[in-house]
C-alpha atoms as a PDB file:
ATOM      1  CA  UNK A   1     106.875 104.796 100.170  1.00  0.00           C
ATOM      2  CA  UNK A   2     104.645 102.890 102.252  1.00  0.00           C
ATOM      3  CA  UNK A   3     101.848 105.010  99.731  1.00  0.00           C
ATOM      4  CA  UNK A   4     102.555 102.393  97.581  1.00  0.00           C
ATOM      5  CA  UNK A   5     102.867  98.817  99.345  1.00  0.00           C
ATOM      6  CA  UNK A   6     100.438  96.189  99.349  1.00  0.00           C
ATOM      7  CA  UNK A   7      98.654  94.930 102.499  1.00  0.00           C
ATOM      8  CA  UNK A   8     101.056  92.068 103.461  1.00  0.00           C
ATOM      9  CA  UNK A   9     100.248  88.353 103.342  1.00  0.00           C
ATOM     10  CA  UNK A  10     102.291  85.985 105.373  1.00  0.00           C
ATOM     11  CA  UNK A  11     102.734  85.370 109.146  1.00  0.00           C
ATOM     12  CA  UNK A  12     103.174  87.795 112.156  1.00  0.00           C
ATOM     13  CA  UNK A  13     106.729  88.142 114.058  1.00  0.00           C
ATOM     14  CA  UNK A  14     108.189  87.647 117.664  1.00  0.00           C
ATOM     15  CA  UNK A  15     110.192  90.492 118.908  1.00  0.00           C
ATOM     16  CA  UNK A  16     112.539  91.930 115.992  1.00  0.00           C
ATOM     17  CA  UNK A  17     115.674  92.828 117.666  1.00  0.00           C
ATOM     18  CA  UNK A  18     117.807  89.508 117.801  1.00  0.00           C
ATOM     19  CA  UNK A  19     120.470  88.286 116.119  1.00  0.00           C
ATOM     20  CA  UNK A  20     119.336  86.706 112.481  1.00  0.00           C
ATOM     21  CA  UNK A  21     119.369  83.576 113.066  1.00  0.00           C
ATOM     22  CA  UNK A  22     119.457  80.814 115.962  1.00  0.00           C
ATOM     23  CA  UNK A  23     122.112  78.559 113.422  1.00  0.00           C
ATOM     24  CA  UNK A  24     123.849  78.897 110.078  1.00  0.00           C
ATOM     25  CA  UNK A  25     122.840  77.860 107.083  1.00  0.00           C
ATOM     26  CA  UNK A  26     119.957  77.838 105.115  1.00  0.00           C
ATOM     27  CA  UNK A  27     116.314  78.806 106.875  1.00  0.00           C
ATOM     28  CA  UNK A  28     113.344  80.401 105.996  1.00  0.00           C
ATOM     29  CA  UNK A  29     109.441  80.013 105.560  1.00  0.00           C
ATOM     30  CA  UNK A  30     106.556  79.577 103.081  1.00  0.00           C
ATOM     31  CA  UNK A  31     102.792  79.821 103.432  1.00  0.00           C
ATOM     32  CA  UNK A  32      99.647  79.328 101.360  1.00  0.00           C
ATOM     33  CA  UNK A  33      96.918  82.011 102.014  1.00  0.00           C
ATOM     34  CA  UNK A  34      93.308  82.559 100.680  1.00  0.00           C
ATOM     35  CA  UNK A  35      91.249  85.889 101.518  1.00  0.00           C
ATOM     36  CA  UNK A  36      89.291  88.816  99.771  1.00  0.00           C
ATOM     37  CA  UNK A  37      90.751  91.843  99.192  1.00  0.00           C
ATOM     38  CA  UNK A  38      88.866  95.141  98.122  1.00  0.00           C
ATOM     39  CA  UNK A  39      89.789  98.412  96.903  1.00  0.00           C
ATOM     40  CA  UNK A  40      87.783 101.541  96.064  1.00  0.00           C
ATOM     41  CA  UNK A  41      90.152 104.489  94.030  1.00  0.00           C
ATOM     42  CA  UNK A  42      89.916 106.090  90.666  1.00  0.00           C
ATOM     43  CA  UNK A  43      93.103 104.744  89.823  1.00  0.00           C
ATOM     44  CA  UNK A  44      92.046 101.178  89.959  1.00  0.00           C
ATOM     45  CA  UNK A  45      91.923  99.577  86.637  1.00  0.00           C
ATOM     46  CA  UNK A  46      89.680  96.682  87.166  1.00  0.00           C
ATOM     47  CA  UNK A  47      86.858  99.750  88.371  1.00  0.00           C
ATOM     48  CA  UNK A  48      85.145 101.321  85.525  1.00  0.00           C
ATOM     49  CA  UNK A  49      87.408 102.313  82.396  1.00  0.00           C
ATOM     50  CA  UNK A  50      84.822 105.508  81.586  1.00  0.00           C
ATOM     51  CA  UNK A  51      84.021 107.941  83.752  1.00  0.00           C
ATOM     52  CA  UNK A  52      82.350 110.753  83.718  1.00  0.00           C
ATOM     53  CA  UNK A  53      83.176 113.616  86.020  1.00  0.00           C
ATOM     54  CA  UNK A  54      86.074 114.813  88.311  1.00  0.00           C
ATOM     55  CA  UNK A  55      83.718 114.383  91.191  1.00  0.00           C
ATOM     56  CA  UNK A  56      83.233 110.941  90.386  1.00  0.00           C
ATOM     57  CA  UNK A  57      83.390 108.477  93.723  1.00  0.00           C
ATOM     58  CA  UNK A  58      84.378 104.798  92.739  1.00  0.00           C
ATOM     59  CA  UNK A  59      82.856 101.735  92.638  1.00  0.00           C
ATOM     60  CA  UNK A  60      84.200  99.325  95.072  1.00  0.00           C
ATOM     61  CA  UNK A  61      86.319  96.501  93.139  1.00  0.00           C
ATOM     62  CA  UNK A  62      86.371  92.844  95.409  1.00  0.00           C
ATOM     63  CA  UNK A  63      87.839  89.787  94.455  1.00  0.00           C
ATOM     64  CA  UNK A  64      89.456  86.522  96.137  1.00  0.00           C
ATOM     65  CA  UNK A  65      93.017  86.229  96.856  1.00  0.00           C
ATOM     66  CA  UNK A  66      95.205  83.173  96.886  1.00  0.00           C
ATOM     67  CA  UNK A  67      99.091  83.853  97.562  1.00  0.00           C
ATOM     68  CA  UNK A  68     101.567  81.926  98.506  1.00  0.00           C
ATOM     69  CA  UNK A  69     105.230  83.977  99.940  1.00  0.00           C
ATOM     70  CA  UNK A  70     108.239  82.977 101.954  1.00  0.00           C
ATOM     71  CA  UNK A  71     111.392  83.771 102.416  1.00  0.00           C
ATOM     72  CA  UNK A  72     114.873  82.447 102.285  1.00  0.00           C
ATOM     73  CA  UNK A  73     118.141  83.117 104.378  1.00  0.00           C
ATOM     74  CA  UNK A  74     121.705  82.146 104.572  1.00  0.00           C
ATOM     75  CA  UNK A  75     123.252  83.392 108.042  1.00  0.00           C
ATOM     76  CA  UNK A  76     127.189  82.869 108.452  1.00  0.00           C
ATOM     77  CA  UNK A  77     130.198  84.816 110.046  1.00  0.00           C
ATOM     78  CA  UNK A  78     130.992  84.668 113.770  1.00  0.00           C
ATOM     79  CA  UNK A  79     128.608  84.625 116.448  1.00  0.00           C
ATOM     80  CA  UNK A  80     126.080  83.944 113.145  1.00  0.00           C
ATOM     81  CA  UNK A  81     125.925  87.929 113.249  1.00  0.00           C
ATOM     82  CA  UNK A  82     125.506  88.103 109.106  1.00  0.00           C
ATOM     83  CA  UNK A  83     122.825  87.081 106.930  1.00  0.00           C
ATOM     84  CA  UNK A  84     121.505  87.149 102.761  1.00  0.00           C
ATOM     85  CA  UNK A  85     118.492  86.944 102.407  1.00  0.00           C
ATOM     86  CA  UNK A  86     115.566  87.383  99.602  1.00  0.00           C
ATOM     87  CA  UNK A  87     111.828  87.852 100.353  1.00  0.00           C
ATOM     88  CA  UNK A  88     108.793  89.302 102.421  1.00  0.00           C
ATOM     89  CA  UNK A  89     110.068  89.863 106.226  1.00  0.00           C
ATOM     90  CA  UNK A  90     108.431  88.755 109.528  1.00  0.00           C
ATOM     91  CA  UNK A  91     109.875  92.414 110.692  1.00  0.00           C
ATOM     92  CA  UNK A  92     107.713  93.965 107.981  1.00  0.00           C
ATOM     93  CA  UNK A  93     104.635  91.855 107.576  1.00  0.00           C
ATOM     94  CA  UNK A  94     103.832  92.057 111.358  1.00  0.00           C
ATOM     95  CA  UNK A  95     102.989  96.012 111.043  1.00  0.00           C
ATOM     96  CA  UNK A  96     101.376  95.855 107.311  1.00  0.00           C
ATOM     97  CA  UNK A  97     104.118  95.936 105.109  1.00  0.00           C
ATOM     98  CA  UNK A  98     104.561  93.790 102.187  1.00  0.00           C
ATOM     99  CA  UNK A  99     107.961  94.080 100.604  1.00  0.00           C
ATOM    100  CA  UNK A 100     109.758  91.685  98.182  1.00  0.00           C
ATOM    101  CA  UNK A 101     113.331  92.192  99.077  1.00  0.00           C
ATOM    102  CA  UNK A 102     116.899  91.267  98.478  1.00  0.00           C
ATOM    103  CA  UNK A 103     119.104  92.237 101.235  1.00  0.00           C
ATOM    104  CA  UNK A 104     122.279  92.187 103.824  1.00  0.00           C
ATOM    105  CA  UNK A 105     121.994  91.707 107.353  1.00  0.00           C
ATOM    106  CA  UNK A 106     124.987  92.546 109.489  1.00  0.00           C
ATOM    107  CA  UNK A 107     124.897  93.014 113.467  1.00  0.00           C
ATOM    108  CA  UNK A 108     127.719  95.063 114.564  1.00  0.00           C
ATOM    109  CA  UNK A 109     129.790  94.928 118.132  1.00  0.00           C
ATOM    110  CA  UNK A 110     127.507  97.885 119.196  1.00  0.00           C
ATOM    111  CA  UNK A 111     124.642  96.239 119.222  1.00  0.00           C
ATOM    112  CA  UNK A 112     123.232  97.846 116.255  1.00  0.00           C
ATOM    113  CA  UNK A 113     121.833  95.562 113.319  1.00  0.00           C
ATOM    114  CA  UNK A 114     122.566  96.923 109.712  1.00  0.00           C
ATOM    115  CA  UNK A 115     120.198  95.911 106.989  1.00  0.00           C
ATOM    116  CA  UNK A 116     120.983  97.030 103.170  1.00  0.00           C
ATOM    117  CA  UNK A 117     118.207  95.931 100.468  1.00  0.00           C
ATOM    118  CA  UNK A 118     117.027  96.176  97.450  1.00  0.00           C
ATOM    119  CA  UNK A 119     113.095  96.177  96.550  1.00  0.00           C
ATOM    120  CA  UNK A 120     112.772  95.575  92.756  1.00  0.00           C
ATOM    121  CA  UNK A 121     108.697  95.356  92.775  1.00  0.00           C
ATOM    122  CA  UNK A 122     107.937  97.249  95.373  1.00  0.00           C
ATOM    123  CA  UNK A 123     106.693 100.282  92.806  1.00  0.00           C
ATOM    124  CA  UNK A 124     105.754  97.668  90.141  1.00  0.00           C
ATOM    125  CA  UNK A 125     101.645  97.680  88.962  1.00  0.00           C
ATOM    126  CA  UNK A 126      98.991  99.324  86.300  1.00  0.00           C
ATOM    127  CA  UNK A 127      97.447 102.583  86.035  1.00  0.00           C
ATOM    128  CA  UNK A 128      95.285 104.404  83.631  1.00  0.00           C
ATOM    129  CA  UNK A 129      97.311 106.338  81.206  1.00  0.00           C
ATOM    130  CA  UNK A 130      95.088 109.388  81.754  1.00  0.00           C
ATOM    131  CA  UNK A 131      93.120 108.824  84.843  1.00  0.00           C
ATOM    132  CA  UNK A 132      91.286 112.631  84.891  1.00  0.00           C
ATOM    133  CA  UNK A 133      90.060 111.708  81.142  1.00  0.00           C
ATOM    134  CA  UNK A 134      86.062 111.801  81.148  1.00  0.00           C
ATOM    135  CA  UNK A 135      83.488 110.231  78.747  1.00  0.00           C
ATOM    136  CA  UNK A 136      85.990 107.958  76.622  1.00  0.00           C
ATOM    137  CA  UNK A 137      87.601 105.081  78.166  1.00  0.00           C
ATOM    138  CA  UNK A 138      90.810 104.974  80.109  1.00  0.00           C
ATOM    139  CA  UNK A 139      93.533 102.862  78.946  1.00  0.00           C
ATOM    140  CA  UNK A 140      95.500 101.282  81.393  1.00  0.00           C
ATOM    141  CA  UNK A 141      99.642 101.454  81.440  1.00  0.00           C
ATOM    142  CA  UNK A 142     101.896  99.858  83.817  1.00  0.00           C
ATOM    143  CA  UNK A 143     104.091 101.303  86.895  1.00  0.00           C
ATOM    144  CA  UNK A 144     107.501 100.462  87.099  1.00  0.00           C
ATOM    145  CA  UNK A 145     110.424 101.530  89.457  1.00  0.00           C
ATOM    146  CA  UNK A 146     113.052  99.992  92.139  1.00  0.00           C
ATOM    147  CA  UNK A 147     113.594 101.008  95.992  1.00  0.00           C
ATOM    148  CA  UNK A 148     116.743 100.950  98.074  1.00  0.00           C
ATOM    149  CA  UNK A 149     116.388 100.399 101.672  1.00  0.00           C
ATOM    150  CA  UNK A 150     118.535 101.089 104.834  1.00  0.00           C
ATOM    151  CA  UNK A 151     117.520 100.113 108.363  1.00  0.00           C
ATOM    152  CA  UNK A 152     119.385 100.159 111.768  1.00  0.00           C
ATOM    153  CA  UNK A 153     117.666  98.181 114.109  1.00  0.00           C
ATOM    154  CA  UNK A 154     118.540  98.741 118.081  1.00  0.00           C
ATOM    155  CA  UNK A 155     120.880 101.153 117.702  1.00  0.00           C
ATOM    156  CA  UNK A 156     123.887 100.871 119.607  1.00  0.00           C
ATOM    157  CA  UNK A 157     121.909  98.341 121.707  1.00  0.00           C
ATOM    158  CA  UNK A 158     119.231 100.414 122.357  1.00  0.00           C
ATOM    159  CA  UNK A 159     115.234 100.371 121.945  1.00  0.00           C
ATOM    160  CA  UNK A 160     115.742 102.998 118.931  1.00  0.00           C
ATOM    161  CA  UNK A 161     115.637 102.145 115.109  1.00  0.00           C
ATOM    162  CA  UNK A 162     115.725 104.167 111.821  1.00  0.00           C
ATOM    163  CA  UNK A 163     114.153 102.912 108.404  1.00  0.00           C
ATOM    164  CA  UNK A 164     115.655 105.100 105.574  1.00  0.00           C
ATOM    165  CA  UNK A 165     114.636 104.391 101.924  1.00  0.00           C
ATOM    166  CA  UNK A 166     114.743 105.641  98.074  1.00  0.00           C
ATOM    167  CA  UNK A 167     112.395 104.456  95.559  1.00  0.00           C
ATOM    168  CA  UNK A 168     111.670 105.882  91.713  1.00  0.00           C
ATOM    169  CA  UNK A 169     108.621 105.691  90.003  1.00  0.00           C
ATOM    170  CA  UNK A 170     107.821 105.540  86.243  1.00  0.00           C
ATOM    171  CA  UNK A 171     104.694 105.363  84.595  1.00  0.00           C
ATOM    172  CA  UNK A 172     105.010 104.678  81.111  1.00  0.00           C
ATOM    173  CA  UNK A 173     103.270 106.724  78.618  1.00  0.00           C
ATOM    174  CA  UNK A 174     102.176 108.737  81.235  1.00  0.00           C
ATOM    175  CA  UNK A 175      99.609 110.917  79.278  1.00  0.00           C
ATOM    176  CA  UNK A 176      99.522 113.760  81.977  1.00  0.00           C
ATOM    177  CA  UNK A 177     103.463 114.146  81.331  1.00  0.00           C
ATOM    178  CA  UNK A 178     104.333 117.817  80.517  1.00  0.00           C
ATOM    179  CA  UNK A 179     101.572 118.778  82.787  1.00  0.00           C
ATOM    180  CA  UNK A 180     101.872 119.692  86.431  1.00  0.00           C
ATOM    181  CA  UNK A 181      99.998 116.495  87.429  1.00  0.00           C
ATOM    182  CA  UNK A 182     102.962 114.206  85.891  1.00  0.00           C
ATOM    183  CA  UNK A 183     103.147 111.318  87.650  1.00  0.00           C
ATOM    184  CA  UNK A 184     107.136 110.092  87.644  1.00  0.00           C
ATOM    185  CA  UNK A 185     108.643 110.903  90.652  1.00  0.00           C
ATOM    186  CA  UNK A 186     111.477 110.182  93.040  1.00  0.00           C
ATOM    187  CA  UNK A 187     110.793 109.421  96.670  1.00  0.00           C
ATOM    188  CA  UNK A 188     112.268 109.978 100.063  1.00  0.00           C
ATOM    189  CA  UNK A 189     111.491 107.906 103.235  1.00  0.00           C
ATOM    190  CA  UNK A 190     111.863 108.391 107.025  1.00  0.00           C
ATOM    191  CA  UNK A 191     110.863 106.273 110.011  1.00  0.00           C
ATOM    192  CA  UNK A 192     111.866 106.503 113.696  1.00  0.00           C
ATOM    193  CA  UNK A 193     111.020 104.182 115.892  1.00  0.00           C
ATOM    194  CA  UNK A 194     111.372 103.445 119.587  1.00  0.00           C
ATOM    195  CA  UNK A 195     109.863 100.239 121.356  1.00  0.00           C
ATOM    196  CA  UNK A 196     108.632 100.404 124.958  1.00  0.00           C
ATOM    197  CA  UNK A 197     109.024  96.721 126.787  1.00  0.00           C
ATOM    198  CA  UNK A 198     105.262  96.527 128.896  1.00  0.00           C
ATOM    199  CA  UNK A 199     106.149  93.271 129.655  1.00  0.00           C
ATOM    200  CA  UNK A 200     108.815  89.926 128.615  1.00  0.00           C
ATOM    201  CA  UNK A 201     105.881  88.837 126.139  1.00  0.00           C
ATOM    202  CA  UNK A 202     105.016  91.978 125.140  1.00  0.00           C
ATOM    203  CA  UNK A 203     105.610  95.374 123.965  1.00  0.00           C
ATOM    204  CA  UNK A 204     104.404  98.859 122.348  1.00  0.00           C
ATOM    205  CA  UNK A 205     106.364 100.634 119.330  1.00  0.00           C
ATOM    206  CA  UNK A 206     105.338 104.416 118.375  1.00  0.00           C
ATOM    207  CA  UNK A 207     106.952 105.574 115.039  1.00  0.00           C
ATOM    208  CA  UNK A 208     106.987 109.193 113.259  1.00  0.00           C
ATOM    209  CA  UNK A 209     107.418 108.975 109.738  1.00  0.00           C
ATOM    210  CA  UNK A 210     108.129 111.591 107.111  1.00  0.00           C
ATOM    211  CA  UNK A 211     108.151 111.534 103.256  1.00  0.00           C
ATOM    212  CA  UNK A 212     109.212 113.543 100.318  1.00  0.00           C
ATOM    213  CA  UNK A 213     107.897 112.392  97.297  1.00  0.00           C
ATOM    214  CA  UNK A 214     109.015 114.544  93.982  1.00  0.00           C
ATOM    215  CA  UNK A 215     107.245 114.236  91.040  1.00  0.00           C
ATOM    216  CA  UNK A 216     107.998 115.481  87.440  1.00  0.00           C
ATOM    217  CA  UNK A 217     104.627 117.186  88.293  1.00  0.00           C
ATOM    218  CA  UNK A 218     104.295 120.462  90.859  1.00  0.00           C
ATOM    219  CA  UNK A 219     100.638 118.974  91.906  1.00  0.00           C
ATOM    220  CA  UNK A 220     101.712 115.623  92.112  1.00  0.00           C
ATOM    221  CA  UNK A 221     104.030 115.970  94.894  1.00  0.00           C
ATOM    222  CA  UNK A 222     103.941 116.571  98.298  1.00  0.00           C
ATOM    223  CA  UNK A 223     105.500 116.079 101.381  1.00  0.00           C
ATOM    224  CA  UNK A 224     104.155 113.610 104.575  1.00  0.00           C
ATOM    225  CA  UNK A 225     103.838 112.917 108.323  1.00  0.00           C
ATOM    226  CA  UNK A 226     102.643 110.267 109.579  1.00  0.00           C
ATOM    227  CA  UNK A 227     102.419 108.002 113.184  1.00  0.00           C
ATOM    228  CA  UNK A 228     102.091 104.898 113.742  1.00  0.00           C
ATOM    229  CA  UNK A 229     101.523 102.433 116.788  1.00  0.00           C
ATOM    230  CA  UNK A 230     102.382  98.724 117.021  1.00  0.00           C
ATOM    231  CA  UNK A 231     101.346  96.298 119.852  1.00  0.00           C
ATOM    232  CA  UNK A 232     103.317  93.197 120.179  1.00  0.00           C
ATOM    233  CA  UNK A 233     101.715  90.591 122.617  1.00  0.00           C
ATOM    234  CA  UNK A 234     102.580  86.535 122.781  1.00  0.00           C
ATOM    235  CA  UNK A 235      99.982  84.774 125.115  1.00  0.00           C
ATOM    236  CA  UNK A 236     101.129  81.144 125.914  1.00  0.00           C
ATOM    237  CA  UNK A 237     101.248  79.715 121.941  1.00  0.00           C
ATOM    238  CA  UNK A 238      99.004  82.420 120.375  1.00  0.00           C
ATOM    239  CA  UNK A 239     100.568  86.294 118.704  1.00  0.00           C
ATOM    240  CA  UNK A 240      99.344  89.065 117.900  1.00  0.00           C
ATOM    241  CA  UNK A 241     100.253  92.470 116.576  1.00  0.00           C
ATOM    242  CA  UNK A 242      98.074  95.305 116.257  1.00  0.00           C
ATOM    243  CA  UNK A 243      99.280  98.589 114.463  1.00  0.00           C
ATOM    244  CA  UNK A 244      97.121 101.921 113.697  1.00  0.00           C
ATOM    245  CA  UNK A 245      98.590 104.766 111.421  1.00  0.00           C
ATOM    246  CA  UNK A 246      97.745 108.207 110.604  1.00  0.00           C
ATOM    247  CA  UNK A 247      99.470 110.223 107.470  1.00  0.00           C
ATOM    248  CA  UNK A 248      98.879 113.417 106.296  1.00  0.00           C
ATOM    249  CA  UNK A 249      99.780 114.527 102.597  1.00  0.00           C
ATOM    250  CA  UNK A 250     100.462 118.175 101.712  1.00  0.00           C
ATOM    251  CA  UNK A 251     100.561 118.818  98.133  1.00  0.00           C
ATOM    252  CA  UNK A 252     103.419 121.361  96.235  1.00  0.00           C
ATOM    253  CA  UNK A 253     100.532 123.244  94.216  1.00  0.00           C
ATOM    254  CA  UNK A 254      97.438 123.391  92.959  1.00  0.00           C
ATOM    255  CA  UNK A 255      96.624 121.830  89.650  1.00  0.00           C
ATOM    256  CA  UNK A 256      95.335 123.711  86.563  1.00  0.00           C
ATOM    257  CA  UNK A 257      92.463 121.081  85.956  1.00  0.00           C
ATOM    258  CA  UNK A 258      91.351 120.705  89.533  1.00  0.00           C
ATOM    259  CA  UNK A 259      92.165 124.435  90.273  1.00  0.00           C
ATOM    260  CA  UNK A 260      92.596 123.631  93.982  1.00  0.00           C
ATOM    261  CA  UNK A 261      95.926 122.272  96.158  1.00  0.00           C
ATOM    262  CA  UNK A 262      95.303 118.909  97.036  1.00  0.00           C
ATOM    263  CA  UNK A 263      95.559 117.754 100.880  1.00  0.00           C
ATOM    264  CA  UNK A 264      94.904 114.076 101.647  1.00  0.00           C
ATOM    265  CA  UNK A 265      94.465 112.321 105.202  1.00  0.00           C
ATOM    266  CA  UNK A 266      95.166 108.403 105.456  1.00  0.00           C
ATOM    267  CA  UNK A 267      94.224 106.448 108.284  1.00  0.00           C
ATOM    268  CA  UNK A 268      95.058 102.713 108.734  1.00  0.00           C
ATOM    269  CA  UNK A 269      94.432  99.135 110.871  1.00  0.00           C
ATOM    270  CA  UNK A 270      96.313  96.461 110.470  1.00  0.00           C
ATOM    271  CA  UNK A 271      96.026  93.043 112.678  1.00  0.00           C
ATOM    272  CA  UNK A 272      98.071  89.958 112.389  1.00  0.00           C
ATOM    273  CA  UNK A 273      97.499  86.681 114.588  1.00  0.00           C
ATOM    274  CA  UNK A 274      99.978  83.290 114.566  1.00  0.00           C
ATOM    275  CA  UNK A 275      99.140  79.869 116.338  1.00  0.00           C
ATOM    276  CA  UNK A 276     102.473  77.939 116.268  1.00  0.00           C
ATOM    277  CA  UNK A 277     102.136  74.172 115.913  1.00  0.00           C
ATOM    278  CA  UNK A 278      98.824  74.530 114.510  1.00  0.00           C
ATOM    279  CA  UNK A 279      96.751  70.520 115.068  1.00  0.00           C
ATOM    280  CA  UNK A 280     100.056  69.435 116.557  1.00  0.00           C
ATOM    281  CA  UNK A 281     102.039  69.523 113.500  1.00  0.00           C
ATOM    282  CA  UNK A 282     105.645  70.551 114.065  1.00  0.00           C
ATOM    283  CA  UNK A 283     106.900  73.997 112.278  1.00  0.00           C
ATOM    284  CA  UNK A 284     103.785  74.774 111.158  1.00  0.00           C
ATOM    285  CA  UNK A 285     101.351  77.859 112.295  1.00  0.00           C
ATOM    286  CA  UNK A 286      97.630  78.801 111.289  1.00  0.00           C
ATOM    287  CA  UNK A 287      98.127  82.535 110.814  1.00  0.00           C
ATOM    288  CA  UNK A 288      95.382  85.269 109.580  1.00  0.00           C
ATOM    289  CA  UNK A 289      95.056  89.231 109.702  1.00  0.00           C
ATOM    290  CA  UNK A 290      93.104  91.899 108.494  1.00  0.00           C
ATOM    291  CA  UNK A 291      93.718  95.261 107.013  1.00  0.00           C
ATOM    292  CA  UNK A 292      91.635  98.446 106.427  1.00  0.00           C
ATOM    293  CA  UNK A 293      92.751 101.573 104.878  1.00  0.00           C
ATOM    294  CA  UNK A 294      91.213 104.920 104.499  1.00  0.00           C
ATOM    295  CA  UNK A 295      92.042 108.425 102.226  1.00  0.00           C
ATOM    296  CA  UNK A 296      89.992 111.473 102.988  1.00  0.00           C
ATOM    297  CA  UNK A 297      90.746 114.379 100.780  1.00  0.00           C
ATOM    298  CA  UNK A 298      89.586 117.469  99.978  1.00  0.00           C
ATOM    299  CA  UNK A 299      89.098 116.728  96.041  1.00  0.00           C
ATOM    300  CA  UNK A 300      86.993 113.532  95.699  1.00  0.00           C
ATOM    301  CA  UNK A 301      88.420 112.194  93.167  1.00  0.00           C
ATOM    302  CA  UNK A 302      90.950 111.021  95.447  1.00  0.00           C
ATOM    303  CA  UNK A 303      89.426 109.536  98.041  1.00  0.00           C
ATOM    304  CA  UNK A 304      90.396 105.808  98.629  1.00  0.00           C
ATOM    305  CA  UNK A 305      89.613 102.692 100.425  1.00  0.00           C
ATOM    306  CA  UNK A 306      90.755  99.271 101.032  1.00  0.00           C
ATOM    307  CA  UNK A 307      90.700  96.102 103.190  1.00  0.00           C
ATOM    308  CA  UNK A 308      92.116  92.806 103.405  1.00  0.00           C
ATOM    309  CA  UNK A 309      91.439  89.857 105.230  1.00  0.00           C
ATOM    310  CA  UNK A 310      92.975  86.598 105.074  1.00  0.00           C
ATOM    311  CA  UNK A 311      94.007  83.219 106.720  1.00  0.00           C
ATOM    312  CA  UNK A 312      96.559  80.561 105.917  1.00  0.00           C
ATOM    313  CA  UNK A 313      99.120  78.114 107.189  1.00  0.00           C
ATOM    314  CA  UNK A 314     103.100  78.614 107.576  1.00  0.00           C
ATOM    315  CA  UNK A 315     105.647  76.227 107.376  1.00  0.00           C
ATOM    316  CA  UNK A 316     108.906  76.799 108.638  1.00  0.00           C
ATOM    317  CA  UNK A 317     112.492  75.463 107.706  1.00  0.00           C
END
């Protein structure tokens, strides 16, 4: 799923794998960003609407960005070991993952922390109806779909955790439906994680992921596997994370209009930094980070790039 998740925008996180939160009641955060973001694909719909060949590269699309997000728990129970909670994640924005969530937090006697959600615009965004039509122009459609998460953070105590999620996709009026490039698809996601403590202020987190994405189409889906690496380092008041991924797609078939099985390599840099206390004011951080992303494949109509970069303050409650 992570195929289809915005570059995150929001602060970075301290180590993951305590309890929810220090107190109960209400907490959470909220913070104002402003950035460029850029995005070169065939399947962008503010790039050119006519094009005019299946070897066509796109134009790179850039505009500004201004976003505010946040997020807001309730934590409760005994030893403050439960928590609701709706929003974008420190856990997920500090590797480069922006996800909108309602969800469940429960840490068990074990040591393990359960974490149920539900993602209702994680999938959610516009298309072209027909992207592969040439010399008339493309009309764009919207995506829609929903994502159900599960995640078990420091299992039974220990420096391993597994993120598990489900997510459908529907493009409406989907003109290659029928075809075996049909776009509507359901999608499987694995990620194992372990995290290696270099030091008390810092530490390294390798992950393999895997994912099974089945389309109504036989050249529209494949299956994935990817790695990624995350460095966590706090340095008197300043953090930073660093995280590099790789992913390879392999594709079911080959399609009748491209007459060739598609294979796709992704490679990706995220960095987040967070100054707490930022000109002395209390609760409230200057944060910024930077993305890049990069698909090679071996039909170039695919091929896709992106980057991010961003600053903004964070005020916390």
């Amino acid at each position: 799923m992570k195929k289809y998740l915005a570059l995150p925008i929001l602060c970075i996180a301290t180590p993951v794998f305590a309890q929810p939160a220090p107190q109960a009641g209400f907490s959470g955060e909220v913070s104002l960003n402003a950035g460029i973001i850029s995005s070169t694909s065939n399947f962008n719909v503010d790039g050119d609407a006519t094009i005019s060949s299946l070897e066509n590269k796109a134009d790179s699309e850039s505009e500004g960005l201004i976003a505010p997000l946040g997020n807001v728990a309730y934590t409760f129970g005994d030893g403050l070991k439960q928590q609701i909670y709706f929003g974008t994640t420190r856990e997920d924005i500090a590797v480069g993952t922006l996800a909108v969530q309602l969800g469940y937090k429960h840490k068990l006697s074990s040591g393990t922390e359960v974490d149920v959600s539900f993602l209702p615009t994680v999938i959610s965004g516009e298309t072209w109806q027909n992207p592969y039509q040439l010399n008339t122009p493309r009309r764009e459609t919207d995506v829609s779909g929903n994502a159900y998460r599960l995640q078990l953070n420091s299992i039974s105590g220990s420096s391993f955790s597994l993120d598990l999620a489900f997510a459908t996709t529907d493009v409406e009026d989907d003109l290659t439906a029928g075809t075996d490039l049909a776009r509507d698809a359901d999608s499987y996601y694995a990620k194992g994680s372990y995290r290696f403590t270099l030091s008390p202020t810092s530490f390294v987190s390798p992950s393999a992921i895997y994912i099974q994405h089945d389309a109504d189409g036989s050249a529209s889906s494949f299956d994935a596997y990817g790695a990624e690496v995350s460095w966590f380092n706090i340095l008197d008041r300043h953090s930073l994370v660093l995280t590099a991924g790789f992913t390879q797609r392999d594709y079911d078939s080959a399609s009748t209009l491209f007459d060739k099985k598609r294979s796709d390599d992704e490679f990706s840099l995220f960095a987040a930094y967070e100054y707490p206390e930022f000109m002395g004011w209390k609760d409230w951080s200057f944060i910024s980070f930077a993305g890049f992303g990069d698909t090679q494949s071996n039909l170039t109509f695919y091929d896709e790039s992106s980057y991010l970069f961003a600053i903004g303050l964070n005020y916390k409650f």
